[in-house]
N, C-alpha and C. Protein backbone atom coordinates (compact mmCIF):
# COMPACT_ATOMS: atom_id res chain seq x y z
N UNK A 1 8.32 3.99 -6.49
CA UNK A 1 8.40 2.98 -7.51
C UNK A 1 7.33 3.27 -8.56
N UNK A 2 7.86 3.32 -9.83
CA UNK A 2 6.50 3.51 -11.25
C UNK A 2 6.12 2.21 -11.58
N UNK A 3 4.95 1.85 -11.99
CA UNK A 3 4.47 0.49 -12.37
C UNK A 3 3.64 1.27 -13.40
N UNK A 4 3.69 0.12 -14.05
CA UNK A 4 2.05 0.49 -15.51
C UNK A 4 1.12 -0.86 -15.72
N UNK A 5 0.02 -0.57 -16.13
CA UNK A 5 -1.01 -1.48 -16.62
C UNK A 5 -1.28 -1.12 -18.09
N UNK A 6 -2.13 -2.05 -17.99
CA UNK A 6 -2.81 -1.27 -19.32
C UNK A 6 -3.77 -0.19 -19.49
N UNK A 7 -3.91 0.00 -18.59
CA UNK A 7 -5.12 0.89 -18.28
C UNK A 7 -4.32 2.67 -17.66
N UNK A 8 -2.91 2.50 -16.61
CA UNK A 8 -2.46 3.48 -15.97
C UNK A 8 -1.00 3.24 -16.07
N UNK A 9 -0.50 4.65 -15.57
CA UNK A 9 0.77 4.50 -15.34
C UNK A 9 0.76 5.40 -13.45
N UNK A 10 1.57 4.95 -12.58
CA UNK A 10 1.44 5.66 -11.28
C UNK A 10 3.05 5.31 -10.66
N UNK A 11 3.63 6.10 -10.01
CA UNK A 11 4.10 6.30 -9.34
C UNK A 11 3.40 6.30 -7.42
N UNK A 12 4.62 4.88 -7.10
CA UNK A 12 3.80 4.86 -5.14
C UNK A 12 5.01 4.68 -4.65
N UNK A 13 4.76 5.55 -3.63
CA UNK A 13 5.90 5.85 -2.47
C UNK A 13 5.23 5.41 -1.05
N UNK A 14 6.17 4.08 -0.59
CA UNK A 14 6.01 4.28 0.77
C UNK A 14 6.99 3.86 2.27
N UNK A 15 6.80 4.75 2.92
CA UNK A 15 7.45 5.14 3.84
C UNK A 15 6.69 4.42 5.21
N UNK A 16 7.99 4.05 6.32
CA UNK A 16 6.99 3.62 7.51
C UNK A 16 7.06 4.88 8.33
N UNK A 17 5.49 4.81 9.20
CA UNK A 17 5.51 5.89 9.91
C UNK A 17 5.45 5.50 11.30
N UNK A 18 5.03 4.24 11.29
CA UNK A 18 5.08 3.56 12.96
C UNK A 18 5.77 2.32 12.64
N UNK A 19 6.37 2.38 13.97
CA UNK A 19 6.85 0.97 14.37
C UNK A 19 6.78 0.21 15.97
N UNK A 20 6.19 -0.60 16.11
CA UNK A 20 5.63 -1.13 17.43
C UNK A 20 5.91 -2.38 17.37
N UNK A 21 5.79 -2.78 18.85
CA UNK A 21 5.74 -3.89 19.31
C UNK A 21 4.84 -4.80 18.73
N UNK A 22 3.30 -4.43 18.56
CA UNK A 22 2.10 -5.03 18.09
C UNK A 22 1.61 -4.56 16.78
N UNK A 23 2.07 -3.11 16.71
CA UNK A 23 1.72 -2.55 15.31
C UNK A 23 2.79 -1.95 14.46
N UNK A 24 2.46 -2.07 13.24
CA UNK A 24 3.03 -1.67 12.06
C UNK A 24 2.34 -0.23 11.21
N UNK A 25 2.97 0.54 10.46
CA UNK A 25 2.16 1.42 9.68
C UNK A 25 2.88 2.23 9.03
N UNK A 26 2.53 2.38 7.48
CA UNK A 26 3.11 3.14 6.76
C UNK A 26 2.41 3.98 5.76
N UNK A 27 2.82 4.99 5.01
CA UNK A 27 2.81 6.13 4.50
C UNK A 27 2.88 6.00 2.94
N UNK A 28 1.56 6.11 2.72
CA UNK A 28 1.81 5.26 0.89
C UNK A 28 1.09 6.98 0.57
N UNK A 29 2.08 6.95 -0.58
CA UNK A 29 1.84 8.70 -1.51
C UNK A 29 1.59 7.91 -3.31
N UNK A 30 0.55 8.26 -4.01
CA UNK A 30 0.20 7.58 -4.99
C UNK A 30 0.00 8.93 -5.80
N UNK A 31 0.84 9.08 -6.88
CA UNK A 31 0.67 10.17 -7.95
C UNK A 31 0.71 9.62 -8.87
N UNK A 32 -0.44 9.64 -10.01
CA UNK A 32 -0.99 9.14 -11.36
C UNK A 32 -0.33 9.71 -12.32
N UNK A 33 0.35 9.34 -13.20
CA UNK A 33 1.17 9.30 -14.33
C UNK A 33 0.32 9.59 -15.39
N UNK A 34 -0.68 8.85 -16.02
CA UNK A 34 -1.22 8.36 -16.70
C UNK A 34 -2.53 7.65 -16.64
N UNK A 35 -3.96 8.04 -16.84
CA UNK A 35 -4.89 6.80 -16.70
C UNK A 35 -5.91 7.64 -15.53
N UNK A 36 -6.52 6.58 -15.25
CA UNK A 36 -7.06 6.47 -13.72
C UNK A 36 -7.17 4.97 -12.99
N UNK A 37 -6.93 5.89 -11.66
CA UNK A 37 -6.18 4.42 -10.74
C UNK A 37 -7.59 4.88 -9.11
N UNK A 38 -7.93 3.70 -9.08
CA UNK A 38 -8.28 3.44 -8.09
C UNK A 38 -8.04 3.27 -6.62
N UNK A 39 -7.37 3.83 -5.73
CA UNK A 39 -6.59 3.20 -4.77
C UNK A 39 -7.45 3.33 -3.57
N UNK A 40 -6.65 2.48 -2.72
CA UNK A 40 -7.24 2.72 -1.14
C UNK A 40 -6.18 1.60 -0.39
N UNK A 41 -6.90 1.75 0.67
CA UNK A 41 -6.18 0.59 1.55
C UNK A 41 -5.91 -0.79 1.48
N UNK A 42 -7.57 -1.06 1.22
CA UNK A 42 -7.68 -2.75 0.75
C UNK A 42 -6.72 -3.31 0.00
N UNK A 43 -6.05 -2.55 -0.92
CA UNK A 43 -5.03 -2.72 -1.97
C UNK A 43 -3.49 -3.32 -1.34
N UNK A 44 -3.47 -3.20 -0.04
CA UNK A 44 -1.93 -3.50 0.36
C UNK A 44 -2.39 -4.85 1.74
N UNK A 45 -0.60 -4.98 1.62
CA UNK A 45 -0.84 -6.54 2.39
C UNK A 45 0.56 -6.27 2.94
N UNK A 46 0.53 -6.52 4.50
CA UNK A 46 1.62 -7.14 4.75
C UNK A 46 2.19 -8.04 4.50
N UNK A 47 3.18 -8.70 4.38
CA UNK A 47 3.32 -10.02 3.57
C UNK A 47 5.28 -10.32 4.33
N UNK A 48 4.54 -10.99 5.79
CA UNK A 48 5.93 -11.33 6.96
C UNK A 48 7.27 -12.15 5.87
N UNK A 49 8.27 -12.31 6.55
CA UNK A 49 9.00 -13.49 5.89
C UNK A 49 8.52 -14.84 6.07
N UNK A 50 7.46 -15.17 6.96
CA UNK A 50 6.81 -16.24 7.72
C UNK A 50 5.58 -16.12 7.46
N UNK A 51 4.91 -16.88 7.41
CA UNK A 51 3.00 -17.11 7.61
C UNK A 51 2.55 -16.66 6.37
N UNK A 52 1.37 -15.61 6.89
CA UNK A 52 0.40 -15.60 5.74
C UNK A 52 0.62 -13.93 5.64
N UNK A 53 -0.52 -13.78 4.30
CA UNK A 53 -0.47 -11.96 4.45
C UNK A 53 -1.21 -11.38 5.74
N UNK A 54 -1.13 -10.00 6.17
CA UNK A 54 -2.09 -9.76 6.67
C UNK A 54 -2.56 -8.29 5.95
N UNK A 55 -3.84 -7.90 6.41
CA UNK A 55 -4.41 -7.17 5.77
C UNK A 55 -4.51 -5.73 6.40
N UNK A 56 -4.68 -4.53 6.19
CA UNK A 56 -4.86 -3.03 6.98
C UNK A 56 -5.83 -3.68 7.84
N UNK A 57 -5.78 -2.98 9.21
CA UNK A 57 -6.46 -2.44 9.54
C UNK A 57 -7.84 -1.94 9.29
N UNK A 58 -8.91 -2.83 9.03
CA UNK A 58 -10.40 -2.24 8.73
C UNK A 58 -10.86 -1.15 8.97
N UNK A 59 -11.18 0.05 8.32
CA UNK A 59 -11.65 1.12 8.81
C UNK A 59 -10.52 2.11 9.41
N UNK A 60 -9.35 2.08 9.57
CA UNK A 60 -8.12 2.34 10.48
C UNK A 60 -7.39 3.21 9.91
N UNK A 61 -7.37 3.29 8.74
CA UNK A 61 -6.27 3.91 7.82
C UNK A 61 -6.74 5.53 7.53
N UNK A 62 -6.13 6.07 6.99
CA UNK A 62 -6.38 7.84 7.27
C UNK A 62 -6.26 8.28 5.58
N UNK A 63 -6.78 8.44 5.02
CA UNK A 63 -8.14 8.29 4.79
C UNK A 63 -8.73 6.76 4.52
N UNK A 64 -10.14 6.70 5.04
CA UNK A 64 -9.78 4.69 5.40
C UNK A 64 -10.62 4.52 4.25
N UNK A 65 -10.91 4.86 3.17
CA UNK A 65 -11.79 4.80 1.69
C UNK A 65 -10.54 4.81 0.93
N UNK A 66 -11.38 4.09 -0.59
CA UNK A 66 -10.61 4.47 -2.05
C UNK A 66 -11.01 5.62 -2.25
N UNK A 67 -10.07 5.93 -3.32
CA UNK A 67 -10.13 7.18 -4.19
C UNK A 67 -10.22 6.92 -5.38
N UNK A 68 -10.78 7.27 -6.36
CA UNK A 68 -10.81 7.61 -7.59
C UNK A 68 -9.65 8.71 -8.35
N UNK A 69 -8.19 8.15 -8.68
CA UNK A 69 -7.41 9.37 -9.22
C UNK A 69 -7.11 9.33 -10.57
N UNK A 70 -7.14 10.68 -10.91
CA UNK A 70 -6.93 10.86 -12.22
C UNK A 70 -5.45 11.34 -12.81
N UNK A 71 -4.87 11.45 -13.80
CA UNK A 71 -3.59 12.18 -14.64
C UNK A 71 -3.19 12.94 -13.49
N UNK A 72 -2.24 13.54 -13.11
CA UNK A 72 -1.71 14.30 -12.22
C UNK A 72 -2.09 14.65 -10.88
N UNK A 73 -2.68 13.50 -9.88
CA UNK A 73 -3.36 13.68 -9.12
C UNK A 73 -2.27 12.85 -8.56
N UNK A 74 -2.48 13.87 -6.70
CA UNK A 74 -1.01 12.81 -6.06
C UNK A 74 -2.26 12.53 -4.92
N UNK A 75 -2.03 11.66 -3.90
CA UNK A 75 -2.85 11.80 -2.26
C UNK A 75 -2.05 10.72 -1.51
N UNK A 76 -2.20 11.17 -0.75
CA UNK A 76 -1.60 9.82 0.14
C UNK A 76 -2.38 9.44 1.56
N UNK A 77 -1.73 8.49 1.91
CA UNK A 77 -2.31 7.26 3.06
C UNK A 77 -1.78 7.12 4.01
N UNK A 78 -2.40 6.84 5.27
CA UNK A 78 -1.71 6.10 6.18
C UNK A 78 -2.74 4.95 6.65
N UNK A 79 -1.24 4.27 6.43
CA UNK A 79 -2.15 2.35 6.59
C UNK A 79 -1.51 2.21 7.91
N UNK A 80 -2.44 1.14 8.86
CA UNK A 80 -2.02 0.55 9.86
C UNK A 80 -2.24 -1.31 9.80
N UNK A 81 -1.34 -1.67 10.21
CA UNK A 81 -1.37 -2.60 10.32
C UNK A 81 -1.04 -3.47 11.50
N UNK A 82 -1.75 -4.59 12.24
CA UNK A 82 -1.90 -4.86 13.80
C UNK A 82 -1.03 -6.11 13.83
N UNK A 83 0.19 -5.85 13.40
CA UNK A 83 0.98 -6.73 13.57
C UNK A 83 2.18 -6.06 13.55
N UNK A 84 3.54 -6.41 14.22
CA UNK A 84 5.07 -5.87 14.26
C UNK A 84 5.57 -6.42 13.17
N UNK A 85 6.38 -5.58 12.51
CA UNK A 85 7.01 -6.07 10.94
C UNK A 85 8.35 -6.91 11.45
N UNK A 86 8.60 -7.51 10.60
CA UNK A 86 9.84 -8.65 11.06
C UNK A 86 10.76 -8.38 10.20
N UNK A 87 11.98 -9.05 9.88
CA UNK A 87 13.00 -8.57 9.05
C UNK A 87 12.60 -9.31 8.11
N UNK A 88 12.62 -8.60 6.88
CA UNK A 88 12.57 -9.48 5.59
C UNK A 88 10.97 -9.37 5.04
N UNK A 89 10.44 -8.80 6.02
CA UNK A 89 9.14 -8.42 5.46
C UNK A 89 8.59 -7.54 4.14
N UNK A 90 7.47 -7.58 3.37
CA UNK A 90 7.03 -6.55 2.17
C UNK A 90 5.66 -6.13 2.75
N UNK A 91 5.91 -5.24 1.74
CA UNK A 91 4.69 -4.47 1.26
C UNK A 91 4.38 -4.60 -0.09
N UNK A 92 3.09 -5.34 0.15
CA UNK A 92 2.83 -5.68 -1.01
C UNK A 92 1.37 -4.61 -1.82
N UNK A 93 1.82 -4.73 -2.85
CA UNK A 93 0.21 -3.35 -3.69
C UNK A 93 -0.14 -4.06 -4.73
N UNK A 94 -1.41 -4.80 -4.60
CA UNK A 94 -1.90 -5.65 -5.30
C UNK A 94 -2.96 -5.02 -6.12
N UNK A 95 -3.44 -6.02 -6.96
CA UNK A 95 -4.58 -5.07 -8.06
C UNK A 95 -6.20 -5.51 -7.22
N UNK A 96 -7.16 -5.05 -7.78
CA UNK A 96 -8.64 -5.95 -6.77
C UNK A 96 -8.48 -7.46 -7.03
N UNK A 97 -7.70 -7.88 -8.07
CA UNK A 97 -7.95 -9.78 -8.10
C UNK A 97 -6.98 -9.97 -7.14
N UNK A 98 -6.15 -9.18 -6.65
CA UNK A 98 -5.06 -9.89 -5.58
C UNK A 98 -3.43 -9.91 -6.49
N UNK A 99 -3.55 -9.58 -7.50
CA UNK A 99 -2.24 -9.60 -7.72
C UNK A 99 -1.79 -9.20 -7.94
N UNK A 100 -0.08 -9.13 -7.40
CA UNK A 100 0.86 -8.19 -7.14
C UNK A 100 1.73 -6.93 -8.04
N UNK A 101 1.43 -6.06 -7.55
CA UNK A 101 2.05 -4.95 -8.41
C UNK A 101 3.31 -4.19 -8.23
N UNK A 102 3.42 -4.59 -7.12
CA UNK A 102 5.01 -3.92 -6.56
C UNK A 102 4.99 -4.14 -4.84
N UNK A 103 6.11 -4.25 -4.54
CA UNK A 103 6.46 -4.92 -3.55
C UNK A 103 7.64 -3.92 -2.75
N UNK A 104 7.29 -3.79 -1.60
CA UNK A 104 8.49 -2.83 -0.94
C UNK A 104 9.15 -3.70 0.12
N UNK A 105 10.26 -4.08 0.83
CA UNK A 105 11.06 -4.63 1.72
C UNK A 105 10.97 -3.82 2.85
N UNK A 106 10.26 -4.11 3.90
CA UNK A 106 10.73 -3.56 5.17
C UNK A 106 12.11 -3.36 5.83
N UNK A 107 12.15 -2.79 6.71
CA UNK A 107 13.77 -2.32 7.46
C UNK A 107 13.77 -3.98 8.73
């Protein structure tokens, strides 16, 4: 999915790579269009059809830091998350104030 700010343009892809009983986890690939983009983990939220968000995994994620990316720079992630995804669930990629930039639908 491409999104823009005012500041960037990026392209994020993500894919699940686990699926569990207790845990969740997916495969976010972030290539910069345009700009520089900040990313990391903190940035995403589970977000059930029910309750509240929940957040990665602290420390958990591969690489578990932001990055600093620039114009043509791709990297990607693996997030975990300690909860089982439900139907109807997102993925949500929020900015640092919390708000939402694109949203993916779980299986």
């Amino acid at each position: 999915m491409d999104f823009r700010t005012a500041e960037l343009s990026a392209r994020v892809t993500i894919t699940e790579s686990l699926i569990a009983t207790d845990r969740y986890a997916v495969k976010v690939t972030v290539q910069v269009l345009g700009g520089t983009y900040e990313f990391g983990p903190a940035l995403l939220r589970l977000h059930p059809a029910t309750g509240p968000d929940i957040a990665p995994l602290t420390g958990r994620a591969n690489p578990p830091v932001a990055f600093t990316l620039h114009t043509g720079v791709t990297r990607s992630w693996q997030v975990p998350f300690a909860h089982a995804v439900t139907s109807g669930a997102q993925i949500l990629l929020t900015d640092p104030a919390g708000t939402v930039l694109a949203a993916w639908t779980t299986r």
